[in-house]
Protein backbone atom coordinates (compact mmCIF):
# COMPACT_ATOMS: atom_id res chain seq x y z
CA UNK A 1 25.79 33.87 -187.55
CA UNK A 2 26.08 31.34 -190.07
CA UNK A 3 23.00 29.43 -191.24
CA UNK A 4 22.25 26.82 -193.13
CA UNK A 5 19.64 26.57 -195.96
CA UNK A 6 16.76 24.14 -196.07
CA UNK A 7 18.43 21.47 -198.33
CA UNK A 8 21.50 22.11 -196.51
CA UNK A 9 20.09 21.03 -193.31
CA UNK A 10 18.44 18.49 -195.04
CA UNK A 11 21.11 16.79 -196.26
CA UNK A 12 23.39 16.50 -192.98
CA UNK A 13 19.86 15.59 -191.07
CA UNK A 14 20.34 12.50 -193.07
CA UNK A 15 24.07 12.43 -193.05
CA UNK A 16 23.38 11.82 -188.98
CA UNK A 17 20.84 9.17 -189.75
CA UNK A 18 22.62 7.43 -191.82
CA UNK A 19 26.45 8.02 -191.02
CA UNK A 20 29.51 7.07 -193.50
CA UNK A 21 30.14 3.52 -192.14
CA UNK A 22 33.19 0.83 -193.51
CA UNK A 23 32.08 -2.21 -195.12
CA UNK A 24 33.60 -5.71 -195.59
CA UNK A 25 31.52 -6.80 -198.30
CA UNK A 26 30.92 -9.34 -201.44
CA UNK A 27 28.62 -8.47 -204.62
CA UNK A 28 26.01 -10.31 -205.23
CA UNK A 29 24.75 -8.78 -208.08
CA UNK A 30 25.15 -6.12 -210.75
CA UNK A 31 21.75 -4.87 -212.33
CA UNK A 32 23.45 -1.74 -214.12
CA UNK A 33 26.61 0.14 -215.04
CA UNK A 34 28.37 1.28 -212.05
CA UNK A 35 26.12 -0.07 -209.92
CA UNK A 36 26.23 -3.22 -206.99
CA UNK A 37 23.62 -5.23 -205.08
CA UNK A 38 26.58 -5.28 -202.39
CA UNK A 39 26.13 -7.74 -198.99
CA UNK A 40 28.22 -6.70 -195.90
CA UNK A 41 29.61 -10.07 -194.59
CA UNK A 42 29.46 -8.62 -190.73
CA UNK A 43 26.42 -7.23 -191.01
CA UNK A 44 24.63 -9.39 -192.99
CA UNK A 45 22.55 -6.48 -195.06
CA UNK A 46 22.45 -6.32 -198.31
CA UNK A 47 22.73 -2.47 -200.12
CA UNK A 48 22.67 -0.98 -203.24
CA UNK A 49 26.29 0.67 -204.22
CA UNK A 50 27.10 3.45 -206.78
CA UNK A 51 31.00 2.76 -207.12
CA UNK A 52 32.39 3.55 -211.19
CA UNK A 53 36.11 2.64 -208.85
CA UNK A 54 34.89 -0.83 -208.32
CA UNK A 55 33.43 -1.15 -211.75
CA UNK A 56 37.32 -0.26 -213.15
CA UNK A 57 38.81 -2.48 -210.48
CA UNK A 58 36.64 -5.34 -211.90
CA UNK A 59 38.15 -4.62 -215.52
CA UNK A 60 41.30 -5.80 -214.26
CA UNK A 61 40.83 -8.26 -211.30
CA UNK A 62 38.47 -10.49 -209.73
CA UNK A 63 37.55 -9.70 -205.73
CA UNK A 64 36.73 -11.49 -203.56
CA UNK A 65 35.98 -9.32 -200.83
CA UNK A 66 35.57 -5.63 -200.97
CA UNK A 67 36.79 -2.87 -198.32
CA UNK A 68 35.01 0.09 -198.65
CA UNK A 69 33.99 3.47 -196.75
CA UNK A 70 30.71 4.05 -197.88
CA UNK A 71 27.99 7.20 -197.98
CA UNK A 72 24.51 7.60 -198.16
CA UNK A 73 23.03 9.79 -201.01
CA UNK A 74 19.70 9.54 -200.13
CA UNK A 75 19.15 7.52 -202.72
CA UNK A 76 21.76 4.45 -202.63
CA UNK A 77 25.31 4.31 -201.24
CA UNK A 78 28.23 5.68 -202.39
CA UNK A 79 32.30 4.11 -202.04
CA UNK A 80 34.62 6.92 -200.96
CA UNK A 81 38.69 6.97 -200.99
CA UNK A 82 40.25 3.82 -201.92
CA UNK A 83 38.50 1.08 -203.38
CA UNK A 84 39.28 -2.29 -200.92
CA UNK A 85 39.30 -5.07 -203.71
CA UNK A 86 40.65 -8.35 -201.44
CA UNK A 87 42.14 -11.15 -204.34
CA UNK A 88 42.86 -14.04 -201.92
CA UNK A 89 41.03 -12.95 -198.71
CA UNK A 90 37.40 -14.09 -197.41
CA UNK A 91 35.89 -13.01 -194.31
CA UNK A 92 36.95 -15.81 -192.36
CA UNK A 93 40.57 -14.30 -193.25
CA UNK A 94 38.96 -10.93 -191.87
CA UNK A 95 37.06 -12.74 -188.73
CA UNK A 96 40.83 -14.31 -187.89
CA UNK A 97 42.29 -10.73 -188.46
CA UNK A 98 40.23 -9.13 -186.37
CA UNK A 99 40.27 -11.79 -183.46
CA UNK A 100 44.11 -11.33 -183.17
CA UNK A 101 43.52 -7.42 -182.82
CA UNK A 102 42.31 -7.91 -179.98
CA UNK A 103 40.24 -10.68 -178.24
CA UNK A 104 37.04 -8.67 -177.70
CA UNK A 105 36.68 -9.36 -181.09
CA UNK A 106 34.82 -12.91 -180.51
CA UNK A 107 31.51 -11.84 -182.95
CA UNK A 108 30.40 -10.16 -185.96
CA UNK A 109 28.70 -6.79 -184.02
CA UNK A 110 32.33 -6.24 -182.10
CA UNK A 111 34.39 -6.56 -185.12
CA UNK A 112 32.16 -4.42 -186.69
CA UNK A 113 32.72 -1.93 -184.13
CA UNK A 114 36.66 -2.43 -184.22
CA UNK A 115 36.45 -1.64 -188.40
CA UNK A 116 34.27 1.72 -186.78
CA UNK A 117 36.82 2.61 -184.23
CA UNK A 118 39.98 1.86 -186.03
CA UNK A 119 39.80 1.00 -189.58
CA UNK A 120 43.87 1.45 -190.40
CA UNK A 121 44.75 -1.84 -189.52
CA UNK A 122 41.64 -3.53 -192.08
CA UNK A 123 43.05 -1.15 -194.79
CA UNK A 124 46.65 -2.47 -194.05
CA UNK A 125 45.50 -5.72 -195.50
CA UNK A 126 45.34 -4.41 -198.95
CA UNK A 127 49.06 -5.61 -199.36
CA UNK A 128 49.06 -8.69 -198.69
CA UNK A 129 45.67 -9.89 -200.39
CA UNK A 130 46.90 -8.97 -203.64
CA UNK A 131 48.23 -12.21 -203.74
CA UNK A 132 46.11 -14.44 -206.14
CA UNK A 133 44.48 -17.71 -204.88
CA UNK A 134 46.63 -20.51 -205.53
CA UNK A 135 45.24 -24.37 -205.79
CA UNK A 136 46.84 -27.64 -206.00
CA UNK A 137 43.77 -30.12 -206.98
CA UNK A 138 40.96 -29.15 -205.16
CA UNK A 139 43.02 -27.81 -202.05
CA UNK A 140 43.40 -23.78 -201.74
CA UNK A 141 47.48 -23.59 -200.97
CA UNK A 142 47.32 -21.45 -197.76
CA UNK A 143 50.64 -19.61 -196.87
CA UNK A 144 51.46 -18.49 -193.38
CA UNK A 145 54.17 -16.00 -192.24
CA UNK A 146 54.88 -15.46 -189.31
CA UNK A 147 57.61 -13.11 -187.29
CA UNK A 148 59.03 -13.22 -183.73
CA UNK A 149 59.87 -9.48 -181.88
């Protein structure tokens, strides 16, 4: 039988308390290299984050709103995979999203659940939030498409 060491067990005994988890979130701070005071939008918790991919993604464009799967070291969160960096969208863009999913989705804890149980379509949005912010004045320019099937 195979069997696991001490700091083997260890470490998925806190991989089950705190499980990977997907994160719509906004930095509020940086207080080192590579690393983000991050707050999930949804949730409402802030977090510390260890992401060097969202340190280079902030070399070459400003984010609004980040999109990440994240892990717990034991020490401080970690992004996994793709790094989510949203140029034009906010959470209300998200909240709107999410809403025309599916219904259900009328509050932060049942969105959050949706982005648990079927993150695809919140990654899909990576496209079409590379589009930069555009103003006229004061006014954000807002552009809707639309298609009919």
């Amino acid at each position: 039988m195979w069997q696991l060491d001490k700091k083997e067990r260890n470490y998925l005994e806190q991989q089950a308390k705190q499980p990977w988890r997907f994160s719509f979130s906004v930095i509020v701070e940086q207080p080192a290299e590579d690393f983000f005071i991050m707050k999930d939008v949804f949730a409402g918790d802030e977090f510390l984050l260890y992401s060097p991919g969202v340190a280079n993604t902030l070399r070459d464009q400003r984010a609004i709103l980040w999109f990440n799967l994240l892990g717990y070291n034991g020490t401080c969160w970690q992004s996994y995979g793709p790094i989510g960096a949203y140029n034009s969208f906010d959470p209300d863009d998200i909240f709107f999203f999410a809403t025309e999913l599916s219904p259900d989705n009328d509050d932060e804890e049942s969105i959050l659940a949706d982005i648990e149980n079927n993150p695809l379509p919140y990654m899909l949005l990576f496209t079409g939030s590379n589009y930069p912010l555009t103003s006229f004045k004061k006014d954000q320019v807002v552009h809707v498409i639309s298609g009919i099937y």
